[in-house]
Protein backbone atom coordinates (compact mmCIF):
# COMPACT_ATOMS: atom_id res chain seq x y z
CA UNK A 1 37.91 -28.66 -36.93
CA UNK A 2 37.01 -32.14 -37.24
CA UNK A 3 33.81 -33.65 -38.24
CA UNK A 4 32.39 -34.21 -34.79
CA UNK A 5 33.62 -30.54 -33.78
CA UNK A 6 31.48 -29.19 -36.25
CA UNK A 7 28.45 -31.75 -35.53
CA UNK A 8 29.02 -30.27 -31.37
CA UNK A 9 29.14 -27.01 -32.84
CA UNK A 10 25.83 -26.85 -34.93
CA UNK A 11 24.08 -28.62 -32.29
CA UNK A 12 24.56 -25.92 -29.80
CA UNK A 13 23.54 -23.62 -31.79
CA UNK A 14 20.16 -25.17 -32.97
CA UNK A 15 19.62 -25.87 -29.21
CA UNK A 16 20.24 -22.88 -27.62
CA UNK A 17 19.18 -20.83 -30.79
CA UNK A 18 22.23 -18.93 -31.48
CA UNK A 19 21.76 -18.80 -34.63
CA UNK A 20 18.09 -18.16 -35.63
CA UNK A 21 17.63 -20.49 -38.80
CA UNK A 22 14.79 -22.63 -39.81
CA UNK A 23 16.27 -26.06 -37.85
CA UNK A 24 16.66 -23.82 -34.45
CA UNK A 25 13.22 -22.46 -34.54
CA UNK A 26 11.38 -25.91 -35.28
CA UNK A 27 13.20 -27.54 -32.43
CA UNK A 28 11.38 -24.71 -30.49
CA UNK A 29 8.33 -24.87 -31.76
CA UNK A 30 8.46 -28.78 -31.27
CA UNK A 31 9.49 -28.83 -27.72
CA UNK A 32 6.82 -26.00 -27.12
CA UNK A 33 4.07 -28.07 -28.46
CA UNK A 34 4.83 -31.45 -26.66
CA UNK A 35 5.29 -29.95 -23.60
CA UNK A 36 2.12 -28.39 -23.56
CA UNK A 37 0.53 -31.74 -24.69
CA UNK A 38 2.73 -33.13 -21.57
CA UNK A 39 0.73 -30.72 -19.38
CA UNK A 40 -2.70 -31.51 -21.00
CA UNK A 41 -1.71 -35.26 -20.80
CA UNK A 42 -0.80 -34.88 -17.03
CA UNK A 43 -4.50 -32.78 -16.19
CA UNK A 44 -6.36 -35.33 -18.21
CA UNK A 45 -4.40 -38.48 -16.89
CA UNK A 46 -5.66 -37.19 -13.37
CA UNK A 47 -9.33 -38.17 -14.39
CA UNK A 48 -10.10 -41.93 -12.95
CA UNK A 49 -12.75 -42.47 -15.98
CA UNK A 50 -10.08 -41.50 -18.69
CA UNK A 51 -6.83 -42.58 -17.39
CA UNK A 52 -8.45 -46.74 -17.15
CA UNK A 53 -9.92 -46.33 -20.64
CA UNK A 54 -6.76 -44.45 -22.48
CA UNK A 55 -4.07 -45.93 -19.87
CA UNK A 56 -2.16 -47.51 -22.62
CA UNK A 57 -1.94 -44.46 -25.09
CA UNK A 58 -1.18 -42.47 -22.41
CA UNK A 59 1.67 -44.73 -21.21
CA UNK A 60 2.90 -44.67 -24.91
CA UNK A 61 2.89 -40.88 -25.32
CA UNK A 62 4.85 -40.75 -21.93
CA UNK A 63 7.38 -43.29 -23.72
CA UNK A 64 7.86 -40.80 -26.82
CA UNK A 65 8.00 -37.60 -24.53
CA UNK A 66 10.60 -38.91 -22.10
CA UNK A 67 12.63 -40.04 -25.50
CA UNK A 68 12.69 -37.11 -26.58
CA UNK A 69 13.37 -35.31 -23.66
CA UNK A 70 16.30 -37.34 -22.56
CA UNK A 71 17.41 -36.78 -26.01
CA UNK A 72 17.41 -33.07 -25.87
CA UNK A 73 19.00 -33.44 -22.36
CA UNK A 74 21.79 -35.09 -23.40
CA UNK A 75 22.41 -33.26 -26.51
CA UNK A 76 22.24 -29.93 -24.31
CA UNK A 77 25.00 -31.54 -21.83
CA UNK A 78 27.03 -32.65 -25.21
CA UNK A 79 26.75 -29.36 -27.39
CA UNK A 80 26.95 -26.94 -24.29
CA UNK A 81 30.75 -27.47 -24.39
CA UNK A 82 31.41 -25.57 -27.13
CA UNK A 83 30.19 -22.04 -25.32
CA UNK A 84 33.56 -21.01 -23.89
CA UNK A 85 35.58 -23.56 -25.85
CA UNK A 86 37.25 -20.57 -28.16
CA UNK A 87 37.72 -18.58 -25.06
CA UNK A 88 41.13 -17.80 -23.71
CA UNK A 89 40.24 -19.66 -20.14
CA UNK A 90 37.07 -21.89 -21.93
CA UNK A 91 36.79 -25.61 -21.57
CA UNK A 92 34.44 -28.01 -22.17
CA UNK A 93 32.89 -28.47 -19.04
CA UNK A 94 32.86 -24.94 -18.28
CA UNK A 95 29.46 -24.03 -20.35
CA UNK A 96 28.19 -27.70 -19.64
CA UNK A 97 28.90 -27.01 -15.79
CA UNK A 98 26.51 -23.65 -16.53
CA UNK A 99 23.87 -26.01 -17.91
CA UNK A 100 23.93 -28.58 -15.50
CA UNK A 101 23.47 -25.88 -12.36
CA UNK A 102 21.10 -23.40 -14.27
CA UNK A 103 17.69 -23.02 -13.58
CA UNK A 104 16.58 -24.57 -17.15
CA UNK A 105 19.26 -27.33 -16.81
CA UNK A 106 17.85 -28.36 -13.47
CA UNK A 107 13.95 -28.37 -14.70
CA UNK A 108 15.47 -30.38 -17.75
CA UNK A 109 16.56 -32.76 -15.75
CA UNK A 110 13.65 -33.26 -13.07
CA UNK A 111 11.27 -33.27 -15.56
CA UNK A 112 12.50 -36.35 -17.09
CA UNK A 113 14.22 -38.55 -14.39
CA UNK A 114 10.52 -39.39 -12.50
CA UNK A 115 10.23 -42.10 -15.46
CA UNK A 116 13.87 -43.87 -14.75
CA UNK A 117 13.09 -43.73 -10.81
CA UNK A 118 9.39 -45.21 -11.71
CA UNK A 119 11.40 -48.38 -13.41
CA UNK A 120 14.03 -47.89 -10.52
CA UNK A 121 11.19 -47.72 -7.88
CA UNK A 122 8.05 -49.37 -9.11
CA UNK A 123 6.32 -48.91 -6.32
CA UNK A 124 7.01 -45.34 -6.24
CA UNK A 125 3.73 -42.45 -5.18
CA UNK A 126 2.31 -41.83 -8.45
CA UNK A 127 1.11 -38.56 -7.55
CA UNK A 128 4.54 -37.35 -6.60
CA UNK A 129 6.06 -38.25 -9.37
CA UNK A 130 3.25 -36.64 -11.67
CA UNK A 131 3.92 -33.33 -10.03
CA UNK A 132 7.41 -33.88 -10.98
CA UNK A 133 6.36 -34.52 -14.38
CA UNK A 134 4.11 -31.18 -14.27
CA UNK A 135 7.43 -29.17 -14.13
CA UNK A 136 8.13 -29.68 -17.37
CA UNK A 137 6.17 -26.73 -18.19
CA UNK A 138 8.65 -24.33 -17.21
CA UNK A 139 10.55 -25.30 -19.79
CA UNK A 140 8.21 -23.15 -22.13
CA UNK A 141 10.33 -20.42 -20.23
CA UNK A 142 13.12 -21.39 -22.44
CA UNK A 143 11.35 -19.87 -25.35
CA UNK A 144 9.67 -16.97 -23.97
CA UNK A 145 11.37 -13.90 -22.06
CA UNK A 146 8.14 -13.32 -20.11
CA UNK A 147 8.67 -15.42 -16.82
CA UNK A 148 12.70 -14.27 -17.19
CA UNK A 149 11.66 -10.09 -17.27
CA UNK A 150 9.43 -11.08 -14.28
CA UNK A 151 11.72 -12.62 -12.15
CA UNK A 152 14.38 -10.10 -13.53
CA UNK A 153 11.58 -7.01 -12.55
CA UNK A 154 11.27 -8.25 -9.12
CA UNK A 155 14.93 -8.39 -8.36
CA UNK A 156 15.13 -5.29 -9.69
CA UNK A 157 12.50 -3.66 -7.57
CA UNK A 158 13.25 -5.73 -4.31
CA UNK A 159 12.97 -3.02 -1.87
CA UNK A 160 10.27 -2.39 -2.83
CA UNK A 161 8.66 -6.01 -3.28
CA UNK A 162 10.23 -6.69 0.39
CA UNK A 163 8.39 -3.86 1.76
CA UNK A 164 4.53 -4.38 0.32
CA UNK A 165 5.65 -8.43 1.45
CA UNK A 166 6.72 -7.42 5.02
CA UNK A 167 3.40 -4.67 5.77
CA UNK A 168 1.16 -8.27 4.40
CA UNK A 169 2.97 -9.93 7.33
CA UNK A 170 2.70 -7.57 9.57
CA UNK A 171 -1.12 -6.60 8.41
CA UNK A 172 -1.88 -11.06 9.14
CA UNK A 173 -0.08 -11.11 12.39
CA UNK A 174 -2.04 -7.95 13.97
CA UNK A 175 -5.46 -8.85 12.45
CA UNK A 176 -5.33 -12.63 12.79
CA UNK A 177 -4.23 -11.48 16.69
CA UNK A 178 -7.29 -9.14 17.16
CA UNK A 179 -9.74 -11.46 15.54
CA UNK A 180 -8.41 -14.15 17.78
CA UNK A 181 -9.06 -12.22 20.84
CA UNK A 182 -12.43 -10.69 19.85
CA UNK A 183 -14.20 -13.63 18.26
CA UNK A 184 -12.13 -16.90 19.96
CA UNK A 185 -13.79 -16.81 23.11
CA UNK A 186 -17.71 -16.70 20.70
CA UNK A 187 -16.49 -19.37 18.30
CA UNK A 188 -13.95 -21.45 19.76
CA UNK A 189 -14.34 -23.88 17.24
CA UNK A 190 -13.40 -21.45 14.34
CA UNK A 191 -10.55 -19.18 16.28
CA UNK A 192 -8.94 -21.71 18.38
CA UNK A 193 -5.58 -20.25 18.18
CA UNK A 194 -3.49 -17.53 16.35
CA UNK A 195 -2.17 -19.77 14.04
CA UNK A 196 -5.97 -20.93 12.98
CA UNK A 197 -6.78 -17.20 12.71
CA UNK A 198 -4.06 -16.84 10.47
CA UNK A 199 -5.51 -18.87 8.19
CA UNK A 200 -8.59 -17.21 8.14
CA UNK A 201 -6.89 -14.04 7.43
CA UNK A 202 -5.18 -15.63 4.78
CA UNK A 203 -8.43 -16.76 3.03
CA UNK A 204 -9.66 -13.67 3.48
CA UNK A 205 -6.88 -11.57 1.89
CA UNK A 206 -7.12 -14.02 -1.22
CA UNK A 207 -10.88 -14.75 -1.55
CA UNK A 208 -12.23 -11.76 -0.32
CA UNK A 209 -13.75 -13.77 2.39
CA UNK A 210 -12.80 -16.00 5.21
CA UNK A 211 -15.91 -18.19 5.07
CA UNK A 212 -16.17 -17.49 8.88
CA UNK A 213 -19.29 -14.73 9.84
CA UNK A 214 -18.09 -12.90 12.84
CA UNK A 215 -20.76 -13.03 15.71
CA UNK A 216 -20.00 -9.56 17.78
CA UNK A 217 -20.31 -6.32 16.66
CA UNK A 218 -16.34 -5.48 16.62
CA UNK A 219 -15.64 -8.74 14.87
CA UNK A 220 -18.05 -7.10 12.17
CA UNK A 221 -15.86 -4.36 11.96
CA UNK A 222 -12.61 -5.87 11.89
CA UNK A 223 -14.05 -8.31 8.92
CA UNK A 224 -15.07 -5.20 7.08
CA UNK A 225 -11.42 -3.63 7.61
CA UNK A 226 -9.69 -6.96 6.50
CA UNK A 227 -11.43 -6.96 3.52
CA UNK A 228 -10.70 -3.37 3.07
CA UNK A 229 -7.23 -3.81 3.67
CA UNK A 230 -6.67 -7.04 1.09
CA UNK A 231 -8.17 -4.45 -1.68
CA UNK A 232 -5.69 -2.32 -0.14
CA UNK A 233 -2.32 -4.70 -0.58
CA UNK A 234 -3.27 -6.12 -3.89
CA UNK A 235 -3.44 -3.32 -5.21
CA UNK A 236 0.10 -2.00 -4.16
CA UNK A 237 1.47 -5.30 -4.46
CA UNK A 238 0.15 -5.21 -8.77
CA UNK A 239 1.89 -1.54 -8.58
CA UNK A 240 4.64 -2.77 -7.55
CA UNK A 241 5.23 -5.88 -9.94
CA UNK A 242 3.42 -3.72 -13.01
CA UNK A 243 5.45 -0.76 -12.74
CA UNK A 244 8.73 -3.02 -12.16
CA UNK A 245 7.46 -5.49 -15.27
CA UNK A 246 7.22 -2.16 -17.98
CA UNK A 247 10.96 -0.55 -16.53
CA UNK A 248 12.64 -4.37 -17.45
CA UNK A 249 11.09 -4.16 -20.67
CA UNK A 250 11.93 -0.65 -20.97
CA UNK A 251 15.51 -1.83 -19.81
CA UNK A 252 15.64 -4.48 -22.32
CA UNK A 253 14.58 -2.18 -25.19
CA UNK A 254 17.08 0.42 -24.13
CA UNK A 255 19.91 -2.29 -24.76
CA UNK A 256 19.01 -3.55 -28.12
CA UNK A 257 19.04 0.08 -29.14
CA UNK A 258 22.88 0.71 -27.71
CA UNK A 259 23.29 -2.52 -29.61
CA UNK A 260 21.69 -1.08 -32.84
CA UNK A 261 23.33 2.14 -32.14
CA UNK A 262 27.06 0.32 -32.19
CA UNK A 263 26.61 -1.24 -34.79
CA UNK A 264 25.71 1.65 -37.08
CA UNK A 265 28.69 4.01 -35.58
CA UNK A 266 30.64 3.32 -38.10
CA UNK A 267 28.05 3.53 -41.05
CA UNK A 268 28.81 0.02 -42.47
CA UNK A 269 26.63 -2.87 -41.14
CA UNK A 270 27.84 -6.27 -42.24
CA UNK A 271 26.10 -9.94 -42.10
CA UNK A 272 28.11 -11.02 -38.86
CA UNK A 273 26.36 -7.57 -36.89
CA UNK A 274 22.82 -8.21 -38.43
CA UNK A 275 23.13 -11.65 -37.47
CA UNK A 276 24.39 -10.84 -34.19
CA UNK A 277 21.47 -8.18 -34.00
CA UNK A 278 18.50 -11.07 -34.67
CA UNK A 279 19.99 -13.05 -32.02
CA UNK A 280 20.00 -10.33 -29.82
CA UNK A 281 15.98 -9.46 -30.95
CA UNK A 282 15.20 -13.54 -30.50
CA UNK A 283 17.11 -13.43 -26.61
CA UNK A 284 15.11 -10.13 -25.22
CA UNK A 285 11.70 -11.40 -27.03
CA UNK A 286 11.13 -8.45 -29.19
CA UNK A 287 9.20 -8.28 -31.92
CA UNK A 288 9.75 -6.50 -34.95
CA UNK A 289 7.34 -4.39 -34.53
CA UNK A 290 9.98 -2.76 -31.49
CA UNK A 291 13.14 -3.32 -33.51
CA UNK A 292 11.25 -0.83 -36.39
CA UNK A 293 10.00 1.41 -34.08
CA UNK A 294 13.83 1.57 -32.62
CA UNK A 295 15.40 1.81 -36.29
CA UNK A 296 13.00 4.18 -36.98
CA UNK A 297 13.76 6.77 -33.74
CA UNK A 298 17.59 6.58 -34.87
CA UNK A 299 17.27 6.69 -38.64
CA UNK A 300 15.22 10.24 -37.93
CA UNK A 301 17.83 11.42 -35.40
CA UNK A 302 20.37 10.61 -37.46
CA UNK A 303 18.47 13.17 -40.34
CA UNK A 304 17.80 15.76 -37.88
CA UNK A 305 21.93 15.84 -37.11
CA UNK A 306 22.49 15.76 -40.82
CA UNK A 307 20.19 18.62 -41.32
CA UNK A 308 21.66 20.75 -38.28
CA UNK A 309 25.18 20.55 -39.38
CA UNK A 310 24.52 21.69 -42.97
């Protein structure tokens, strides 16, 4: 293995943390922290009074972050090679291809080309390219398994997510088509059309209210009902994502344990399997409070099978 080889090779794994060491987590920690001061930048930039007195300092801290950015970027795109190089059918530009098309590879990537198409395009929407800019805060997602277990517990509990989504639809189209016939023909400038009444019901669902007061006596009552009814769907729509959220952590505790329990099978636990086991801890986001807890459950059932075979 040549020089660079081994540069490629330690770079991948301080960058995608596969092996937990002290350079690996301060490149997290780092990245963490400016993008959140990204974010902070972005909100505060917004203000008219502050952006014209700290325009320049904000310019240069946009300078350092898209630097750095670019350079962790690149480095990703370089280093991401060696993931299925040592495979039998691995290449190069197999794990890089992975990068380049993955969620995190794509957020990467449109987080930090707004800058190049601002010198590109100078007179570019500033606004647009700002909200680009705001994306970068999904790369905090990197580091924490929290938005992953969501999106993971609402594929795994699609049916029912699809259902609570499709009886919301349902509930807008019938209401917003009552109130429209009930109240249009009193307030014509409020319930023009379905579509208007939509958005009412909309508000309504969301804020509680619609910021319309219904003017007949059945309007009332249909109000009362919507209201009723967005208690109604937000609270089967938090079942729903709650209940999936705790079985994909459940899930993801349940693996770490057939890990654990592997590894111990054959009594002898060496460095390579301990390290492989903190990687594993660092990918599901557990903390060692859990990994104890699981140690714990299998160090007494391995006693109690001890004690019922003498």
């Amino acid at each position: 293995m040549t020089s660079i080889q081994r540069m490629r090779r330690r770079a991948y794994e301080i960058m995608d943390g596969a092996v937990p060491d002290k350079y690996s987590h301060f490149v997290e920690v780092f990245v963490a922290l400016l993008v959140v001061a990204n974010v902070i930048g972005i909100i505060l930039e917004s203000v008219p009074e502050i952006h014209t007195e700290f325009e320049v300092y904000f310019h240069a801290f946009d300078l350092f972050s898209v630097a750095v950015f670019s350079i962790e970027f690149v480095t990703r795109v370089w280093s991401y090679g060696e993931k299925y190089l040592h495979d039998e059918d691995g290449s190069e530009w197999k794990g890089r291809k992975e990068y380049l098309f993955s969620f995190y590879g794509i957020i990467d990537f449109v987080s930090t080309v707004p800058f190049y198409l601002q010198l590109i395009f100078p007179g570019a929407d500033l606004r647009v390219l700002r909200m680009f800019r705001l994306l970068r805060i999904f790369k905090l997602s990197r580091y924490n398994s929290a938005f992953d277990d969501m999106v993971a517990a609402v594929k795994a509990e699609r049916d029912s997510f699809s259902s609570a989504v499709f009886l919301l639809f349902i509930s807008c189209l019938l209401f917003s088509s009552l109130i429209y016939i009930i109240e249009g023909h009193k307030q014509p400038e409020v319930f023009p059309s379905i579509p208007a009444a939509m958005h009412w019901f909309v508000i309504t669902i969301v804020a509680g209210w619609g910021n319309v007061d219904p003017v007949t006596f059945v309007g009332t009552v249909l109000v009362i009902f919507t209201q009723i009814l967005s208690i109604a769907l937000a609270a089967i729509l938090t079942g729903v994502v709650s209940t999936a959220y705790t079985a994909q952590v459940e899930r993801r505790q349940a693996m770490y344990e057939m890990e654990v329990r592997a590894v111990l099978s054959d009594g002898v636990v060496t460095e390579q399997e301990l390290a492989k086991l903190k990687i594993m801890q660092a990918k599901l986001g557990m903390s060692d409070d859990q990994v104890a807890a699981i140690a714990a459950q299998i160090e007494e059932e391995k006693k109690l099978s001890e004690s019922g075979n003498s």
